[in-house]
C-alpha atoms as a PDB file:
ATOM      1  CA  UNK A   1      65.849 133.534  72.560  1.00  0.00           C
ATOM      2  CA  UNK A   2      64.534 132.601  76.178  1.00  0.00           C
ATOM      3  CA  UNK A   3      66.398 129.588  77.263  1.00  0.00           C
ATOM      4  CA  UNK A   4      64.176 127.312  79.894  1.00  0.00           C
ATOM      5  CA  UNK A   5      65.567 125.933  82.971  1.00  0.00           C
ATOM      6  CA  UNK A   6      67.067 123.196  81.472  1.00  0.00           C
ATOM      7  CA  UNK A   7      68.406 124.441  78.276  1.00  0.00           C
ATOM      8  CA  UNK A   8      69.987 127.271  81.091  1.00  0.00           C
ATOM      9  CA  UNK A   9      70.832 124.220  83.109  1.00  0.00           C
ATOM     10  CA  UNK A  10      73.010 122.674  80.648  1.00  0.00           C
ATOM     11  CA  UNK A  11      74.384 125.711  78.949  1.00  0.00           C
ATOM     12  CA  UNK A  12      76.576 126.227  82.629  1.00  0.00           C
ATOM     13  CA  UNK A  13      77.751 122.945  82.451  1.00  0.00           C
ATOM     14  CA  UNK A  14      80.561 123.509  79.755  1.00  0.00           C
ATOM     15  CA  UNK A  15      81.570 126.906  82.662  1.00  0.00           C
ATOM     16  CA  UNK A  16      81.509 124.341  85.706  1.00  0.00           C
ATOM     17  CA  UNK A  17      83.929 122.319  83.942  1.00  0.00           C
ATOM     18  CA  UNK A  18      86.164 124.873  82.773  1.00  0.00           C
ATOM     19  CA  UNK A  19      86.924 125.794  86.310  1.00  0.00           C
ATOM     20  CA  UNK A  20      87.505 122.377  87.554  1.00  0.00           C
ATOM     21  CA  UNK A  21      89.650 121.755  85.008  1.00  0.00           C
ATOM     22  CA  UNK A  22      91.113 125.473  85.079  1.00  0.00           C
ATOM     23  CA  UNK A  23      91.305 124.286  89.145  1.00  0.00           C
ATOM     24  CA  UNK A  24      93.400 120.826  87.937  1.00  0.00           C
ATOM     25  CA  UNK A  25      95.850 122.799  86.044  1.00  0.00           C
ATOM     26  CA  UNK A  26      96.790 124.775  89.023  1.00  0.00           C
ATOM     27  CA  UNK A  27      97.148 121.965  91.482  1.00  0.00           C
ATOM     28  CA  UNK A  28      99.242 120.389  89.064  1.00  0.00           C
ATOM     29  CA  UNK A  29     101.617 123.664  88.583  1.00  0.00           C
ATOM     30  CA  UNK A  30     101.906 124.177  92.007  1.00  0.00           C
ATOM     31  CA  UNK A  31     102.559 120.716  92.405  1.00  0.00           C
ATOM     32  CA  UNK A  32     105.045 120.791  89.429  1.00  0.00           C
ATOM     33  CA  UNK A  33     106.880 123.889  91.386  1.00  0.00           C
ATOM     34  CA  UNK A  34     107.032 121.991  94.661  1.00  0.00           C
ATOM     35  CA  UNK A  35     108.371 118.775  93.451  1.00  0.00           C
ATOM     36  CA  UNK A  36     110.682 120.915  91.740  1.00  0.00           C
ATOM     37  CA  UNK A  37     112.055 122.588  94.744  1.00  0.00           C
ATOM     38  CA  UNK A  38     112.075 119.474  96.562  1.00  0.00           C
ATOM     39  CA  UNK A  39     114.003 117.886  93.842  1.00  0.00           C
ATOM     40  CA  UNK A  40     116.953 120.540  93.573  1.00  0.00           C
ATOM     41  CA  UNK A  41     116.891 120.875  97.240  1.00  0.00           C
ATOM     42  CA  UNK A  42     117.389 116.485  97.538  1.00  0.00           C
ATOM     43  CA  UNK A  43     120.195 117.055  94.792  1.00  0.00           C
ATOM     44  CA  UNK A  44     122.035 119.648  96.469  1.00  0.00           C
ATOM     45  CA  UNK A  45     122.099 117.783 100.121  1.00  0.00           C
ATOM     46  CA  UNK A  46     123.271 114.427  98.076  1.00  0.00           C
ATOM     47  CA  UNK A  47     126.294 116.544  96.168  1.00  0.00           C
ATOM     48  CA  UNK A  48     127.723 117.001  99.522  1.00  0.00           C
ATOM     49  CA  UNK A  49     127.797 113.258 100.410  1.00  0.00           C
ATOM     50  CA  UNK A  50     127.716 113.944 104.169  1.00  0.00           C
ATOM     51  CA  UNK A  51     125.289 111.076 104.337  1.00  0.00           C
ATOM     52  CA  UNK A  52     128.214 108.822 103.459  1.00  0.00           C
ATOM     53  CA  UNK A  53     130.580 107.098 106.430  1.00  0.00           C
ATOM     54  CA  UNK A  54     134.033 107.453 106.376  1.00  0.00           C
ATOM     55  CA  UNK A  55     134.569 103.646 104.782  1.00  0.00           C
ATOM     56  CA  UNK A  56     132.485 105.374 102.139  1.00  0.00           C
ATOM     57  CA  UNK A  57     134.066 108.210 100.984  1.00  0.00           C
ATOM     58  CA  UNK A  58     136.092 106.993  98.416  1.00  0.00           C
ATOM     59  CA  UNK A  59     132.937 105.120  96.387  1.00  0.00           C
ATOM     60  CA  UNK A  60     132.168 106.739  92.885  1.00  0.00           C
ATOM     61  CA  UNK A  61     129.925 109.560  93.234  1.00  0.00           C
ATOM     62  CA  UNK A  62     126.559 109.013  92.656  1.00  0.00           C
ATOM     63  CA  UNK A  63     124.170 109.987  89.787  1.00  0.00           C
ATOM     64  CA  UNK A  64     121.486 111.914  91.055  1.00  0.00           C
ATOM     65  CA  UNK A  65     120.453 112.980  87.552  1.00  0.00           C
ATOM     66  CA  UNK A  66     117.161 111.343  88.215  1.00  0.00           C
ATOM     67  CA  UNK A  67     116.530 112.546  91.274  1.00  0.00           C
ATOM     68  CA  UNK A  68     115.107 116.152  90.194  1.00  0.00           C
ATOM     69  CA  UNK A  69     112.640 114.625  87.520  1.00  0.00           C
ATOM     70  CA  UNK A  70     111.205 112.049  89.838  1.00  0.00           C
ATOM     71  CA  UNK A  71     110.288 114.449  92.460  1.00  0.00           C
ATOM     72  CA  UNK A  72     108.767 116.545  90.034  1.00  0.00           C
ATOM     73  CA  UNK A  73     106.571 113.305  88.665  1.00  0.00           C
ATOM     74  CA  UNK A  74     105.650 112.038  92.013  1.00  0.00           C
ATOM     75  CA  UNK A  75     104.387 115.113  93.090  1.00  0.00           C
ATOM     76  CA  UNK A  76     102.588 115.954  89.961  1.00  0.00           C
ATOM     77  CA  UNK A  77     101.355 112.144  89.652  1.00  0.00           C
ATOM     78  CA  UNK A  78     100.103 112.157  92.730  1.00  0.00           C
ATOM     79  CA  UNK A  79      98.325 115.849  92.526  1.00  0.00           C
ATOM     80  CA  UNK A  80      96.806 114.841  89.354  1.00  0.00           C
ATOM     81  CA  UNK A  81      95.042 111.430  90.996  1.00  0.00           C
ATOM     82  CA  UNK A  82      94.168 112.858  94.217  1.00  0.00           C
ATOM     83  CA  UNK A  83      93.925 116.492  94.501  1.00  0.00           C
ATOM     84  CA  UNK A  84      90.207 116.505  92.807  1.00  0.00           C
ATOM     85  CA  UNK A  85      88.483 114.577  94.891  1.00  0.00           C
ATOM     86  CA  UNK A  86      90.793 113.595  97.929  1.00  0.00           C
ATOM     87  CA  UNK A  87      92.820 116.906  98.922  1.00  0.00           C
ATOM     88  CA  UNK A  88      93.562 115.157 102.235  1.00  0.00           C
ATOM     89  CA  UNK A  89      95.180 112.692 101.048  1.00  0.00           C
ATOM     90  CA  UNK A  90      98.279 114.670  99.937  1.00  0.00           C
ATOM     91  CA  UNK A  91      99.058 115.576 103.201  1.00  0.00           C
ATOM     92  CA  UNK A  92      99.221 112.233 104.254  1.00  0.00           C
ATOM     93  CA  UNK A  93     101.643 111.150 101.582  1.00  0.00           C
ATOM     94  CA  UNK A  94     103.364 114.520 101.725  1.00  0.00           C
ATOM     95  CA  UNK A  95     106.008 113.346 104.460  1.00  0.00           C
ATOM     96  CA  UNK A  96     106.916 110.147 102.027  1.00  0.00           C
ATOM     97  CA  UNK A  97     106.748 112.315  98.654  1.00  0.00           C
ATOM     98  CA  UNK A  98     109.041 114.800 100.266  1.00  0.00           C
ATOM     99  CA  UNK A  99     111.963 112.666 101.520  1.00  0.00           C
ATOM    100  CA  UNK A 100     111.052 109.649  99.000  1.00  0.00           C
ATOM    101  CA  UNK A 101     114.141 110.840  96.320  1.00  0.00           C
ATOM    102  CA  UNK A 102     116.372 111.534  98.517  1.00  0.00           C
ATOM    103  CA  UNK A 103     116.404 108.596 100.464  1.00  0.00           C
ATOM    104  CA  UNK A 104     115.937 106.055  97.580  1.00  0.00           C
ATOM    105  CA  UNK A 105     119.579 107.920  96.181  1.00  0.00           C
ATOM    106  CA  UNK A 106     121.118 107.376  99.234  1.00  0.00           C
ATOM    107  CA  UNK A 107     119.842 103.369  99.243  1.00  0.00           C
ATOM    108  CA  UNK A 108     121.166 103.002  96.218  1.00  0.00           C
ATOM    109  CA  UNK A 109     124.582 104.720  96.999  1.00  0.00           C
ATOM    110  CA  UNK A 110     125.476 103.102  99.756  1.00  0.00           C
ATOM    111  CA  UNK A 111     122.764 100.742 100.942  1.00  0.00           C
ATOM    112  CA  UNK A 112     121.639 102.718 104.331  1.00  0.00           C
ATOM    113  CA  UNK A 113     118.028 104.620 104.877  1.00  0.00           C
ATOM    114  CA  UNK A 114     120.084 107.082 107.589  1.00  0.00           C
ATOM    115  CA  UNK A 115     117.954 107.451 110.841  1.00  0.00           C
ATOM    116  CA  UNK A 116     118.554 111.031 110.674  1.00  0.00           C
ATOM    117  CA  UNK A 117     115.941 111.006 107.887  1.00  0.00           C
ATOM    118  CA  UNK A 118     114.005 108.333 108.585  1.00  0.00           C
ATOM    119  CA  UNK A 119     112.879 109.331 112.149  1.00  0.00           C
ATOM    120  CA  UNK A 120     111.557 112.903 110.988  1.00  0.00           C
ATOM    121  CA  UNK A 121     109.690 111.193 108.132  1.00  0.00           C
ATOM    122  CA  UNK A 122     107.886 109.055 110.708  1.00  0.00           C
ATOM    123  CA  UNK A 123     106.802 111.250 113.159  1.00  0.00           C
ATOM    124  CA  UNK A 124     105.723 113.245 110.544  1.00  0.00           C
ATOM    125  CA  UNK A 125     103.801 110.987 108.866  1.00  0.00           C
ATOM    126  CA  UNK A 126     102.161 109.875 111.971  1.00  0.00           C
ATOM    127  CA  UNK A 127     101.261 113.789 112.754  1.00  0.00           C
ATOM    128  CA  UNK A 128      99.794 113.793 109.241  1.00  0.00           C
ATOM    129  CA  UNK A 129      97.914 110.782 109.991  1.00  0.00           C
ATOM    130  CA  UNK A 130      96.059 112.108 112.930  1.00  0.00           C
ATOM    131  CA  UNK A 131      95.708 115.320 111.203  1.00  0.00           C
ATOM    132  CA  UNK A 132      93.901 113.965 108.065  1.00  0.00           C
ATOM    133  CA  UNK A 133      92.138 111.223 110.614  1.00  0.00           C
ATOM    134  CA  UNK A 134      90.523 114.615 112.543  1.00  0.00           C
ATOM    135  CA  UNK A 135      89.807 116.355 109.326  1.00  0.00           C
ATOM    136  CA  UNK A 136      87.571 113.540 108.376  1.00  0.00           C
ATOM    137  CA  UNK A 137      86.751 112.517 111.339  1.00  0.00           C
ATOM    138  CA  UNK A 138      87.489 108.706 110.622  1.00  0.00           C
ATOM    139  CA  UNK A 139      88.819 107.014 113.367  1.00  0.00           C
ATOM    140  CA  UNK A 140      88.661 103.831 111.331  1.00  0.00           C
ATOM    141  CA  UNK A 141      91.890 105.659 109.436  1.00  0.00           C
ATOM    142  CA  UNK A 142      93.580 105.343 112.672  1.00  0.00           C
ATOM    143  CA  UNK A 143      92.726 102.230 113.093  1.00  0.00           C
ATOM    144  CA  UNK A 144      93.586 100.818 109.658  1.00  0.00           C
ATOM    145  CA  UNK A 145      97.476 102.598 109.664  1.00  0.00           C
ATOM    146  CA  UNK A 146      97.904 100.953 113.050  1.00  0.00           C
ATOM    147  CA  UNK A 147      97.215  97.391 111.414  1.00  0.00           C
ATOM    148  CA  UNK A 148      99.338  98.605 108.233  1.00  0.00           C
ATOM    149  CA  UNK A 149     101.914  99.717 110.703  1.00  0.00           C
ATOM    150  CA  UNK A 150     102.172  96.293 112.885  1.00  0.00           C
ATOM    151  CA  UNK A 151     101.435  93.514 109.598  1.00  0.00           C
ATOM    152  CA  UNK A 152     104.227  95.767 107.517  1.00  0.00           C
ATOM    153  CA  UNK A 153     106.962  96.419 109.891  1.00  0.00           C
ATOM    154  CA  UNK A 154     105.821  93.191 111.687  1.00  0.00           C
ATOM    155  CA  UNK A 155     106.244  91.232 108.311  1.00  0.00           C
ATOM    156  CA  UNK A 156     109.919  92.760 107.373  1.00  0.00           C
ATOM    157  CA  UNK A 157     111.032  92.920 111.054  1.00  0.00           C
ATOM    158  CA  UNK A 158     110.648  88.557 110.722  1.00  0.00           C
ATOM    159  CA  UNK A 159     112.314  88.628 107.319  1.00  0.00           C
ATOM    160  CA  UNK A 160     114.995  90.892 108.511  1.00  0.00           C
ATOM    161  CA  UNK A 161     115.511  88.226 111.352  1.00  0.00           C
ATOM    162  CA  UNK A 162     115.031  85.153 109.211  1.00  0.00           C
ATOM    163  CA  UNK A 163     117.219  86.549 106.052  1.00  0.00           C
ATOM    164  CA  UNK A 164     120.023  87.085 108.938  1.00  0.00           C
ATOM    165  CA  UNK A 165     120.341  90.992 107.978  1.00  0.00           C
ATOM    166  CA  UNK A 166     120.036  90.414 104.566  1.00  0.00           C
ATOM    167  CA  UNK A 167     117.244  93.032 104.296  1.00  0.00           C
ATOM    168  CA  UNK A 168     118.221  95.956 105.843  1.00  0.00           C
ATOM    169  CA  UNK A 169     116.897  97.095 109.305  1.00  0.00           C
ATOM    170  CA  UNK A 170     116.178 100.772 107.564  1.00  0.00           C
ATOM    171  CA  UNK A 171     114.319  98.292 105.138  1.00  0.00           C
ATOM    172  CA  UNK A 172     111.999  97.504 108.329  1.00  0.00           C
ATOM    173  CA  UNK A 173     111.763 101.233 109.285  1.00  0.00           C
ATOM    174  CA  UNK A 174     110.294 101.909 106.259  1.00  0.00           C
ATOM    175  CA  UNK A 175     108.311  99.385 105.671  1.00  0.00           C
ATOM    176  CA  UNK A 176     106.079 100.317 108.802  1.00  0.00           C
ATOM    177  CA  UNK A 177     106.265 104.354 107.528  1.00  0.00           C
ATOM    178  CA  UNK A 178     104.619 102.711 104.642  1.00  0.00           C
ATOM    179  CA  UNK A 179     101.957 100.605 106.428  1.00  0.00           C
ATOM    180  CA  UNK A 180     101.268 103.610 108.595  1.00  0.00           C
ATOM    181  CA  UNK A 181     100.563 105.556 105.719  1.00  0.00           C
ATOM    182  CA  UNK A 182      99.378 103.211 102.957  1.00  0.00           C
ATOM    183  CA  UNK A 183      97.365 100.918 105.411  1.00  0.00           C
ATOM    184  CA  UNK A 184      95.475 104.263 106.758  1.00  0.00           C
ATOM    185  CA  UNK A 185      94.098 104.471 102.682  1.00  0.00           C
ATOM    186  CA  UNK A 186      93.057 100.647 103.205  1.00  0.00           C
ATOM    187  CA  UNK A 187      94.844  97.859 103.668  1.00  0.00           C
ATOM    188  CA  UNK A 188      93.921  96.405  99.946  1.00  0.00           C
ATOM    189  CA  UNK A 189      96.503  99.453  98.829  1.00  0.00           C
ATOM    190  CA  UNK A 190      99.019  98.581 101.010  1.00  0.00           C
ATOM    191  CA  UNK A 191      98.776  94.976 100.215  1.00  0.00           C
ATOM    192  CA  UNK A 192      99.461  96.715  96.831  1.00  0.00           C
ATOM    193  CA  UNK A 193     102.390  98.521  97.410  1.00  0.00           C
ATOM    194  CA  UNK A 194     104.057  95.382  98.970  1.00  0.00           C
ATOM    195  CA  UNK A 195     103.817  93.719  95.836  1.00  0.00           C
ATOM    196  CA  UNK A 196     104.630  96.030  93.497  1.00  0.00           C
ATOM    197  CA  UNK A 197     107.948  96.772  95.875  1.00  0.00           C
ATOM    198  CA  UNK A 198     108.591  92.898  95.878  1.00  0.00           C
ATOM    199  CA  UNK A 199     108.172  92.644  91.770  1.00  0.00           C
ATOM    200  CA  UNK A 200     109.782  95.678  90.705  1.00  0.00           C
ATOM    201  CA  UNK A 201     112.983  94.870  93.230  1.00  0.00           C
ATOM    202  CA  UNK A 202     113.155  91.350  92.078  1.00  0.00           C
ATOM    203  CA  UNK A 203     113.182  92.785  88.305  1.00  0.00           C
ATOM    204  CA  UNK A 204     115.691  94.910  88.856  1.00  0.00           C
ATOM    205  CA  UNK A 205     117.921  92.176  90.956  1.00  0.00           C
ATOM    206  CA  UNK A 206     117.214  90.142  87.234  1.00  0.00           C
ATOM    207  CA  UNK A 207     119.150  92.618  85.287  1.00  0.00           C
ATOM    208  CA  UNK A 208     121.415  93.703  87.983  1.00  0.00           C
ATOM    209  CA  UNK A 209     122.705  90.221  88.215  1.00  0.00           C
ATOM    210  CA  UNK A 210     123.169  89.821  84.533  1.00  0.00           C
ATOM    211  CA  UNK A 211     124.987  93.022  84.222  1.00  0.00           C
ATOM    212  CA  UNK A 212     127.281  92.406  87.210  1.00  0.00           C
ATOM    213  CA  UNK A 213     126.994  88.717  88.015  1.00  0.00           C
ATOM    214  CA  UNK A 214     129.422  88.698  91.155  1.00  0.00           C
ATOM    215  CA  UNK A 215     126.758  91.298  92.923  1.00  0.00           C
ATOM    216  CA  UNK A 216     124.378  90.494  95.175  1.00  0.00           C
ATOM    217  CA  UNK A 217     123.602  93.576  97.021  1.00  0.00           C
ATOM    218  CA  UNK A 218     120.337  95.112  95.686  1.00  0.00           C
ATOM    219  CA  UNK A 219     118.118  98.383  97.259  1.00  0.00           C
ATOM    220  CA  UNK A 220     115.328  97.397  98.406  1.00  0.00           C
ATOM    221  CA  UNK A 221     113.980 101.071  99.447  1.00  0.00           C
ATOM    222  CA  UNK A 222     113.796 102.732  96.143  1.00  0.00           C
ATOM    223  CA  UNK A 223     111.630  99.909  95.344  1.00  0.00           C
ATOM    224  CA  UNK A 224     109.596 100.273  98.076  1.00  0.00           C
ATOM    225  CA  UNK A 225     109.119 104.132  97.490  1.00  0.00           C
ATOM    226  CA  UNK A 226     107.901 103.542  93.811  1.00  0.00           C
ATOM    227  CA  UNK A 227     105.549 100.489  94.922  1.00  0.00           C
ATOM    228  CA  UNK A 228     104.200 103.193  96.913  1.00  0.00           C
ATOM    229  CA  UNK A 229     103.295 105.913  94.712  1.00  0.00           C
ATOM    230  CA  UNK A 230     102.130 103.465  92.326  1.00  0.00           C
ATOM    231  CA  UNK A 231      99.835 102.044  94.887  1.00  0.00           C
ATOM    232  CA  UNK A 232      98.553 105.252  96.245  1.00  0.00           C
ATOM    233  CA  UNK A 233      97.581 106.761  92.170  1.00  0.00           C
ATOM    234  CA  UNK A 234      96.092 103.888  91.219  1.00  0.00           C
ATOM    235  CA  UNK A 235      94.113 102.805  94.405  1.00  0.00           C
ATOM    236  CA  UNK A 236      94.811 105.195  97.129  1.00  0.00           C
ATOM    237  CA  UNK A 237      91.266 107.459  95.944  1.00  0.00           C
END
């Protein structure tokens, strides 16, 4: 039987979508394998505990059980939403997806986001942010993580002042690595992430305090991290 053009037309759509989704399942393997890597790699560096100061040393050891699983999910999360239809956008997250485990183990160890970490994380966001900026040509991306960069770290820099220290000044150094790269996807996202980082830490200070009433020290980057990835699958695309 002769098909006509359309019955040939549709009889290739069942192949095109067989390779896109044949395409998906790779991205997300790869991605799978990478977060992987990234997450035994985080896990060994936070074994040695060189991030902690010597008034540290004796605290319990931390569980980084979590860490390897969450890098794998963030990665592959994040693959999954984006990869399809906004490649470019990976790269800009990349820098954030990377270090994101490690540095939300560390917070919650012993309540620093080390500089050493930090600082390499935001110049290399901000290389990724020209790079994906030239790639699309948008200047308007440039534009928009500038004015993520100034309201976020402008915003935490006041609390951190008004609060007295209370939120951490690696609090306010990540908060602008998070405008910088969140507010470059649109402002309405970062706007986003803020809130889900102010929700899910206030949550967690709930049933912190009722486990261990007498303590009042609470993470704040972890928080921020997952507000983050949440905001950047769900409206990031």
């Amino acid at each position: 039987m002769r098909l006509t053009p359309v019955d040939d037309a549709n009889a290739r759509v069942p192949e095109s979508r067989t390779v896109i989704g044949m395409g998906t399942i790779d991205f997300t393997i790869a991605a799978a394998a990478v977060g992987a890597l990234v997450g035994v790699l985080s896990v060994r560096s936070l074994r040695t505990l060189r991030y902690r100061r010597d008034n540290e040393v004796a605290l319990p050891r931390p569980d980084t059980a979590w860490v390897l699983p969450a890098a794998v999910l963030a990665a592959v999360i994040l693959t999954i939403r984006l990869a399809p239809n906004h490649p470019s956008t990976l790269i800009l997250l990349a820098p954030l997806t990377v270090a994101g485990p490690w540095l939300a183990a560390v917070d919650l160890d012993v309540h620093r986001l080390p500089d050493r970490v930090i600082g390499p994380v935001a110049a290399s966001s901000l290389v990724a942010l020209l790079l994906v900026s030239t790639v699309r040509t948008s200047s308007s991306m440039l534009a928009l993580g500038t004015a993520g960069l100034v309201l976020a770290g402008g915003g935490y820099f006041a609390l951190h002042l008004i609060g007295r220290g209370a939120l951490g000044f690696g609090d306010v150094k990540l908060a602008a690595i998070v405008g910088l790269t969140l507010g470059a996807l649109g402002l309405g996202t970062l706007w986003w992430s803020l809130l889900l980082s102010s929700v899910l830490c206030l949550i967690w200070f709930v049933v912190a305090k009722r486990r261990k009433p007498s303590s009042t020290r609470v993470a704040f980057g972890p928080w921020m991290l997952l507000g983050s990835l949440v905001a950047a699958a769900a409206f990031g695309t």
